[in-house]
C-alpha atoms as a PDB file:
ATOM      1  CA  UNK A   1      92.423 127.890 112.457  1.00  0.00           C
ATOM      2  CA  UNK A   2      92.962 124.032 112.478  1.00  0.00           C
ATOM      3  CA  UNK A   3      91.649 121.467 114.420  1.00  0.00           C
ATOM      4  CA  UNK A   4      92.252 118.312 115.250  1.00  0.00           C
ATOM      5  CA  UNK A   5      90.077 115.299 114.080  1.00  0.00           C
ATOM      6  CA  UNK A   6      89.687 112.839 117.176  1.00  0.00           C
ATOM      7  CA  UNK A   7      91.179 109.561 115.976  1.00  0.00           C
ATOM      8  CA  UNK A   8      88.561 106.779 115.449  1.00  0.00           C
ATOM      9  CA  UNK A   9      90.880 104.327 116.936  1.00  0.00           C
ATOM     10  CA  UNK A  10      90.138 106.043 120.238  1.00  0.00           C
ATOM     11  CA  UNK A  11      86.394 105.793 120.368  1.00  0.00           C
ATOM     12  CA  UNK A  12      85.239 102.973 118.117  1.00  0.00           C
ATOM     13  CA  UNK A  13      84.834  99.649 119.477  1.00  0.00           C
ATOM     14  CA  UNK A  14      86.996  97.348 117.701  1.00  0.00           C
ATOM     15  CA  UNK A  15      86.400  93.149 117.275  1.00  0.00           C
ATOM     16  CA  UNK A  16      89.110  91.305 118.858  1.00  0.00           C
ATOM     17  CA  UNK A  17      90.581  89.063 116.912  1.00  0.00           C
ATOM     18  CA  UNK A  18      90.457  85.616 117.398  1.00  0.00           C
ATOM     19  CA  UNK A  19      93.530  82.952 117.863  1.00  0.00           C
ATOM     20  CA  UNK A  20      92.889  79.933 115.166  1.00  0.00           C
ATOM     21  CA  UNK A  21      92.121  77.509 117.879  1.00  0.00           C
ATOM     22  CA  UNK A  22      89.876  79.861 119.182  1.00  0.00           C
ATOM     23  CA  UNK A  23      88.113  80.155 116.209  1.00  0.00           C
ATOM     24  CA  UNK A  24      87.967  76.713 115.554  1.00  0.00           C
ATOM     25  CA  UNK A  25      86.596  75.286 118.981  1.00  0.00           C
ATOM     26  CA  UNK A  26      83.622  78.213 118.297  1.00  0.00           C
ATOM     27  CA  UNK A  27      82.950  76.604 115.103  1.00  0.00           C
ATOM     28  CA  UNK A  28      82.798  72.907 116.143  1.00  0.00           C
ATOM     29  CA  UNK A  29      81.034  73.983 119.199  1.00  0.00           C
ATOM     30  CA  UNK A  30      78.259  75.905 117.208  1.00  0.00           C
ATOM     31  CA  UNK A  31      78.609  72.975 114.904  1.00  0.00           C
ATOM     32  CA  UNK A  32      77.607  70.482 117.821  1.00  0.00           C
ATOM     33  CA  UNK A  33      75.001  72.743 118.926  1.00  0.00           C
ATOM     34  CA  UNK A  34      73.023  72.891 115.871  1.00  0.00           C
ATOM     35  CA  UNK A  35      73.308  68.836 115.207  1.00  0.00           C
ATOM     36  CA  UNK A  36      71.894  68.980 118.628  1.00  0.00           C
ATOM     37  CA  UNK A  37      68.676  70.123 117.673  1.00  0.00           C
ATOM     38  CA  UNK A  38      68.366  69.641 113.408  1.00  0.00           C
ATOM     39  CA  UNK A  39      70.048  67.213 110.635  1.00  0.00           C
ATOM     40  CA  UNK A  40      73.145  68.059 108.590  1.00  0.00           C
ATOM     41  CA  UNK A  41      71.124  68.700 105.826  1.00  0.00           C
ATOM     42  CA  UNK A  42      69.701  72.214 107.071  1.00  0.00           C
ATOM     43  CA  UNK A  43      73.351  73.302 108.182  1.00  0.00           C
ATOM     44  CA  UNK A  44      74.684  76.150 106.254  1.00  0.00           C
ATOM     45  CA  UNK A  45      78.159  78.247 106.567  1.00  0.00           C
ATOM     46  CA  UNK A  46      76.226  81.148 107.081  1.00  0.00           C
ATOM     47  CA  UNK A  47      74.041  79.874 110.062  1.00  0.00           C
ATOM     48  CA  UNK A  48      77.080  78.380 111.736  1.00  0.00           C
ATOM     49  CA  UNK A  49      79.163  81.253 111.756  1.00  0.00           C
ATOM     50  CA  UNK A  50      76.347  83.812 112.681  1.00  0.00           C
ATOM     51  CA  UNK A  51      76.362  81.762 116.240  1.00  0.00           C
ATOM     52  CA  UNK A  52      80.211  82.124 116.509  1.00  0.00           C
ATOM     53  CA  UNK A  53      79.884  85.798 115.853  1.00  0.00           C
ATOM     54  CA  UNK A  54      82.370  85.569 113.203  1.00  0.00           C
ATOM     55  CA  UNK A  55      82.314  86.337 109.946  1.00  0.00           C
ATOM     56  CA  UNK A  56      81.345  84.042 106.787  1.00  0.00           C
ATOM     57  CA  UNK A  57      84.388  83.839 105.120  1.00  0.00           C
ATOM     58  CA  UNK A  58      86.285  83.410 108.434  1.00  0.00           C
ATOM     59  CA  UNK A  59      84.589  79.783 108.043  1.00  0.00           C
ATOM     60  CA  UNK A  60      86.755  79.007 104.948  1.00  0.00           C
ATOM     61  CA  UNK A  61      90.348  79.761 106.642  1.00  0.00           C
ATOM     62  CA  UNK A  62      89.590  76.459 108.530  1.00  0.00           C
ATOM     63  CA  UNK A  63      87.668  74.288 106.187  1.00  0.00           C
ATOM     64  CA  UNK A  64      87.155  74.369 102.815  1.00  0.00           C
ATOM     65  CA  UNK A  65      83.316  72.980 103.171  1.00  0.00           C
ATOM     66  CA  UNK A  66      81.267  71.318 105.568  1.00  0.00           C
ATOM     67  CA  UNK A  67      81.918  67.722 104.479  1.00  0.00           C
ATOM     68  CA  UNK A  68      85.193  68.715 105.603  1.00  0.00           C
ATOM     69  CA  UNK A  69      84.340  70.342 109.226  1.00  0.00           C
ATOM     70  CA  UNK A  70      82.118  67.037 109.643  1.00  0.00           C
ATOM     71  CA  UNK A  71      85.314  64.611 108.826  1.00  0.00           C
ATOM     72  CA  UNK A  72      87.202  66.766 111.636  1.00  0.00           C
ATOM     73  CA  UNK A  73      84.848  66.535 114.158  1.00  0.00           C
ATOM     74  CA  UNK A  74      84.751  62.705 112.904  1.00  0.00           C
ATOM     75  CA  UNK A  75      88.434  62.460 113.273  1.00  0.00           C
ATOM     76  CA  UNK A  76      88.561  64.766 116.498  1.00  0.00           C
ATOM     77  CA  UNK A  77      86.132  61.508 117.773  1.00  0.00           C
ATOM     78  CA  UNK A  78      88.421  58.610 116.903  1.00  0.00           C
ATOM     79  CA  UNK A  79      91.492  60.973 118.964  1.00  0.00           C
ATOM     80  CA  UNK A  80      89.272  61.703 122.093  1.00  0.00           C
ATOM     81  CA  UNK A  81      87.857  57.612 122.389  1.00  0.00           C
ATOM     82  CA  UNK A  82      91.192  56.475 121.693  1.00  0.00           C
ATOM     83  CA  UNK A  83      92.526  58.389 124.629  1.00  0.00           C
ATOM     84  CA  UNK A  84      89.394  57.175 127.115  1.00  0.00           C
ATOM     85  CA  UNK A  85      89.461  53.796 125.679  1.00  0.00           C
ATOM     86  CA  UNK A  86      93.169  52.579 126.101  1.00  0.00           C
ATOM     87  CA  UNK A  87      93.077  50.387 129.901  1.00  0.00           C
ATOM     88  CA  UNK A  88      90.803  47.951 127.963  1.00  0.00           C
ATOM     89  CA  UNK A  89      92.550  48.624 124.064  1.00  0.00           C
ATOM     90  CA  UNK A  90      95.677  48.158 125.697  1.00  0.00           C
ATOM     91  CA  UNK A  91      95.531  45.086 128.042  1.00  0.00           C
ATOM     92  CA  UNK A  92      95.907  47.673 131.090  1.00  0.00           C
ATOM     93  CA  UNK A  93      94.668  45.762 134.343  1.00  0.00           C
ATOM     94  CA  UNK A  94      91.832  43.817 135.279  1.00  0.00           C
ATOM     95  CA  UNK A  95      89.899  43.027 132.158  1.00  0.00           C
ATOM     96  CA  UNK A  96      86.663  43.929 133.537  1.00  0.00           C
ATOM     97  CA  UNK A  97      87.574  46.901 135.241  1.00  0.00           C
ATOM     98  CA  UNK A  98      89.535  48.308 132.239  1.00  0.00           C
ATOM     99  CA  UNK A  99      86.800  47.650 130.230  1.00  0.00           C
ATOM    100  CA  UNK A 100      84.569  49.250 132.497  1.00  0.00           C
ATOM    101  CA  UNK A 101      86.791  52.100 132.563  1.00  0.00           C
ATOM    102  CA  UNK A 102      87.047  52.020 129.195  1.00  0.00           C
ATOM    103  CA  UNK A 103      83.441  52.196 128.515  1.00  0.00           C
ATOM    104  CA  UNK A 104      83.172  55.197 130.756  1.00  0.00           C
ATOM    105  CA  UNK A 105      85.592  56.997 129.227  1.00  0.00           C
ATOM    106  CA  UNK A 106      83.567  56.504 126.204  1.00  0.00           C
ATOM    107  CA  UNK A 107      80.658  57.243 127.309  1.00  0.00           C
ATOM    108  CA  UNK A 108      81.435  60.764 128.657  1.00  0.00           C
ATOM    109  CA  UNK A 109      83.063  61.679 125.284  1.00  0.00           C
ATOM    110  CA  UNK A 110      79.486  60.881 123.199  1.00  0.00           C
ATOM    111  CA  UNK A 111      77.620  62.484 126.142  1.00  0.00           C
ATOM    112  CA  UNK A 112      79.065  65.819 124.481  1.00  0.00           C
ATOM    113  CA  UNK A 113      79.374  64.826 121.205  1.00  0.00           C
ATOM    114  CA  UNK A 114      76.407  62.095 120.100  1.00  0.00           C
ATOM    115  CA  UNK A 115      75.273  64.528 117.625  1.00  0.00           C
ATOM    116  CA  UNK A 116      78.256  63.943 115.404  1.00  0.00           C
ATOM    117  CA  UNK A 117      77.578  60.583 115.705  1.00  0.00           C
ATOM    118  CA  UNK A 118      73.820  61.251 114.763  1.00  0.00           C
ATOM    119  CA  UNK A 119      74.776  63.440 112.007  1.00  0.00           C
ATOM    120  CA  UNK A 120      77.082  61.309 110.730  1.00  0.00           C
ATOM    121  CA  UNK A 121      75.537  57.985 110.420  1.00  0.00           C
ATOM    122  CA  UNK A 122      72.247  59.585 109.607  1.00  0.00           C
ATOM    123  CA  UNK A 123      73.273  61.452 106.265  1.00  0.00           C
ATOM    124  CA  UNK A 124      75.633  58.526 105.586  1.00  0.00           C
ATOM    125  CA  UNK A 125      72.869  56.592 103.425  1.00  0.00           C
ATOM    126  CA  UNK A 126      72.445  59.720 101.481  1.00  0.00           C
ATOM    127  CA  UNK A 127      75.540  60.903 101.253  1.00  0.00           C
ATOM    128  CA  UNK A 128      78.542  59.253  99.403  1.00  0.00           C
ATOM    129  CA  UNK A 129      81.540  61.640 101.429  1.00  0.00           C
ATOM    130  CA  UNK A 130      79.690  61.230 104.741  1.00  0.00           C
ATOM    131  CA  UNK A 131      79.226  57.462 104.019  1.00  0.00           C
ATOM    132  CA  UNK A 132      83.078  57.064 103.397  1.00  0.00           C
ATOM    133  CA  UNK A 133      83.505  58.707 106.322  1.00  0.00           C
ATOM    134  CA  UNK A 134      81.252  56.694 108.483  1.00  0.00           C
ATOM    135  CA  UNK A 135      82.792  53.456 107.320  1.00  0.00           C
ATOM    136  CA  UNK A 136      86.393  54.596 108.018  1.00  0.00           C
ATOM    137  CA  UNK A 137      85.409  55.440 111.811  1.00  0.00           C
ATOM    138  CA  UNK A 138      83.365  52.689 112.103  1.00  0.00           C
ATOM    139  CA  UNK A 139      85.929  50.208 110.587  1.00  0.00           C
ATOM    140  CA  UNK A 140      88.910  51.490 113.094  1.00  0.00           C
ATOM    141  CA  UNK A 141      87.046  50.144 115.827  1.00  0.00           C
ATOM    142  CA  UNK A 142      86.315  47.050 114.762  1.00  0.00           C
ATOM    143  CA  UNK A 143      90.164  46.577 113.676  1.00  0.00           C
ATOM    144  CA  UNK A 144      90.942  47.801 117.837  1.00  0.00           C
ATOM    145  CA  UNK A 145      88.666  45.775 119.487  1.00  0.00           C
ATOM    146  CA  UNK A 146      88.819  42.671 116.974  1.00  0.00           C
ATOM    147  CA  UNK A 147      92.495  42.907 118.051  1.00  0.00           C
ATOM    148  CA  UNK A 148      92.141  43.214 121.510  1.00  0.00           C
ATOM    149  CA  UNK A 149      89.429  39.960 121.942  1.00  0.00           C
ATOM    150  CA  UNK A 150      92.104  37.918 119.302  1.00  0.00           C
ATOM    151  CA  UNK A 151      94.946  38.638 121.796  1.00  0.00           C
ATOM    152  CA  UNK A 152      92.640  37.600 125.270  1.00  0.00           C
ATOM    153  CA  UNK A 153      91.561  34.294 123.041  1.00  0.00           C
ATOM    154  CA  UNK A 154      95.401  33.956 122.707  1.00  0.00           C
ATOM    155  CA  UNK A 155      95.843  33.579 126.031  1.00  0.00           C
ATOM    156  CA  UNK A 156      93.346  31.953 127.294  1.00  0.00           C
ATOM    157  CA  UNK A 157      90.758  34.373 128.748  1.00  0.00           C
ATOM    158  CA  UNK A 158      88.383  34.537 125.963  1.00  0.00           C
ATOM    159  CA  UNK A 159      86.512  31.822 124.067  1.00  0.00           C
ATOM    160  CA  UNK A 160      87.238  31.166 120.533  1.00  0.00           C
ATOM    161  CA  UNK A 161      84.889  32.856 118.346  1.00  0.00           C
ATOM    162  CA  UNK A 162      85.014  35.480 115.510  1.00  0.00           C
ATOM    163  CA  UNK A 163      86.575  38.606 116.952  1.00  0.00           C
ATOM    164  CA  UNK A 164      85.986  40.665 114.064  1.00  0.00           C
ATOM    165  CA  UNK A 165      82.415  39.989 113.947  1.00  0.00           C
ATOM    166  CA  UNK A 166      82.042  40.086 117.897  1.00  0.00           C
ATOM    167  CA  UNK A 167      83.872  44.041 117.473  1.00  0.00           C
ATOM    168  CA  UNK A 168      81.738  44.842 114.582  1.00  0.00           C
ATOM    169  CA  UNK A 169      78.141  43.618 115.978  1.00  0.00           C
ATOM    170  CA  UNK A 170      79.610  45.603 119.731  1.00  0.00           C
ATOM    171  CA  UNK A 171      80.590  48.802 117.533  1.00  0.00           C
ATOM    172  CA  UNK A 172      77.187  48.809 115.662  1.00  0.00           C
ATOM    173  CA  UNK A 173      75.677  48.348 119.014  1.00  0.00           C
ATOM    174  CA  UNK A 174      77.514  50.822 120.658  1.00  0.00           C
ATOM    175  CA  UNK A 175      76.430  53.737 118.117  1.00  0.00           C
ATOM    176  CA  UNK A 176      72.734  52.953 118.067  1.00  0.00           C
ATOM    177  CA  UNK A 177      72.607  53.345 121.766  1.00  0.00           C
ATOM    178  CA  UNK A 178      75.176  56.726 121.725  1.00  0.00           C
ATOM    179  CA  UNK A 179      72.793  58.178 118.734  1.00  0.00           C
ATOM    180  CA  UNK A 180      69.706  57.359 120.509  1.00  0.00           C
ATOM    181  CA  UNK A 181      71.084  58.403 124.177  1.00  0.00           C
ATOM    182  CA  UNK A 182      72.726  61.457 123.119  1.00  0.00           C
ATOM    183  CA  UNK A 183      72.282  62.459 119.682  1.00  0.00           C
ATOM    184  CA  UNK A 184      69.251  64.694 120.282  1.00  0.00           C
ATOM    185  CA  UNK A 185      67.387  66.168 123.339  1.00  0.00           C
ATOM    186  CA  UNK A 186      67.109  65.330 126.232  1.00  0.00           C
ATOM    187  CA  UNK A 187      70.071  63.101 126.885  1.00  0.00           C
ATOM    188  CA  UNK A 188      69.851  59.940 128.885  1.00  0.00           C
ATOM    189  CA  UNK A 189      71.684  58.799 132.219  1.00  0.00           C
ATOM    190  CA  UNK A 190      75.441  58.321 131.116  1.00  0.00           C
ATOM    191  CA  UNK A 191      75.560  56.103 133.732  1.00  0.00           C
ATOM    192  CA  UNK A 192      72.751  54.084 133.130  1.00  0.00           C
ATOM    193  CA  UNK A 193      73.957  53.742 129.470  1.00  0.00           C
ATOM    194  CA  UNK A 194      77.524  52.665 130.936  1.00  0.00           C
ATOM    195  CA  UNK A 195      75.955  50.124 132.810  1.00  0.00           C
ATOM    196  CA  UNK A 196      73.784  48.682 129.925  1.00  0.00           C
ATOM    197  CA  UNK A 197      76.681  48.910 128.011  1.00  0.00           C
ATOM    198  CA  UNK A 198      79.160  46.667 130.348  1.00  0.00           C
ATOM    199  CA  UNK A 199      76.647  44.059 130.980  1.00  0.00           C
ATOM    200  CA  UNK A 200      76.449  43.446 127.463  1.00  0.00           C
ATOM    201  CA  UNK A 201      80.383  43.480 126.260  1.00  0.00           C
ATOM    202  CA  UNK A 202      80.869  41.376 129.353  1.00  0.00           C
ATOM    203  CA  UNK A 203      78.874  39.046 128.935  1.00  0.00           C
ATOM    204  CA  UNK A 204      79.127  39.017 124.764  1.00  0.00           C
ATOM    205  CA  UNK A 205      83.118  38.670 125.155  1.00  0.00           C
ATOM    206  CA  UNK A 206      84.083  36.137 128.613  1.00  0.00           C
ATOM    207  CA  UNK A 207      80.391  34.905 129.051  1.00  0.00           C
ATOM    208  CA  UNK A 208      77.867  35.509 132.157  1.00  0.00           C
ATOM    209  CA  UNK A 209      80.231  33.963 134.734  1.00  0.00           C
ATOM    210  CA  UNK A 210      83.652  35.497 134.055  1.00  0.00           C
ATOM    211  CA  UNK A 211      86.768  33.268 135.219  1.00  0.00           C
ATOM    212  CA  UNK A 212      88.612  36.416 135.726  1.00  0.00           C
END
């Protein structure tokens, strides 16, 4: 007399598989979770991925290392500001209010990502990829905003001065308050950091008594 095996498929629990961009927004937000808290240096593949609850080598479909996963996150960064930042980048409005808008678009996007920037400019000194890195994101801003204060002197609303060392000494600014505001716990006021922030581009780029 036969009988019938019960098919496994029936009873055991199986792991649903995951869509790529699924899978990759777990592992940059496990990513951003753990530069929360510790340094690049003490991230491994296997930590990361036991927090997205998938498996090791699942890591390696999307990045080939974690230089690599740091660049995206990086380049993810420069996409997300660039987005926030275009009424001021692009001569949209008011200058004051655009840059005001600008710098709260900003501001939101390092709220929930300053410990990329942390990360980042931390290991840079030690690190010649990272450093590379760094210096490329760094370096597009100052080219944007160097552009946008050479265009406003054009016309008139903006002293002469060096742009490109105005945008670089504003950038540099910019990520040593981000880093310190929201690169580890606990995060500060985004909107006290806005306001910090607009008094001092303000006043850095059209003066303390704006014609405007």
């Amino acid at each position: 007399m036969s009988t019938i095996e019960p098919e496994a498929s029936a009873s055991a629990p199986r792991q649903r598989r995951r869509q790529p961009e699924e899978a990759r927004r777990l592992i940059t937000g496990a990513a951003v979770t753990f530069l929360f808290e510790r340094p690049f240096r003490e991230l491994t593949v296997a930590e990361l991925m036991r927090s997205t609850g998938l498996s090791r080598p699942a890591f390696y479909q999307y990045y080939r290392d974690l230089h690599e996963l740091m660049e995206s996150l990086l380049g993810g960064l420069v996409d997300s500001i660039g987005a926030v930042g275009n009424p001021w980048l692009s001569g949209e409005g008011e200058p004051l209010e655009a840059l005001r808008e600008s710098l709260r678009g900003v501001v939101n996007v390092l709220a929930e990502n300053g410990p990329i920037l942390r990360a980042v400019s931390e290991a840079a000194p030690h690190d010649e990829r990272l450093e590379r890195a760094w210096s490329a994101f760094m370096g597009h801003w100052d080219t944007e905003v160097s552009e946008r204060i050479r265009i406003q002197q054009a016309s008139g609303l903006v002293a002469p001065f060096d742009a490109w060392s105005m945008a670089n000494a504003l950038n540099a600014l910019n990520a040593t308050v981000f880093v310190e505001a929201f690169g580890r716990p606990p995060r500060r006021d985004p909107a006290a950091v806005l306001e910090t922030l607009h008094r001092i581009w303000v006043g850095s780029i059209y003066g303390p008594r704006p014609s405007i």
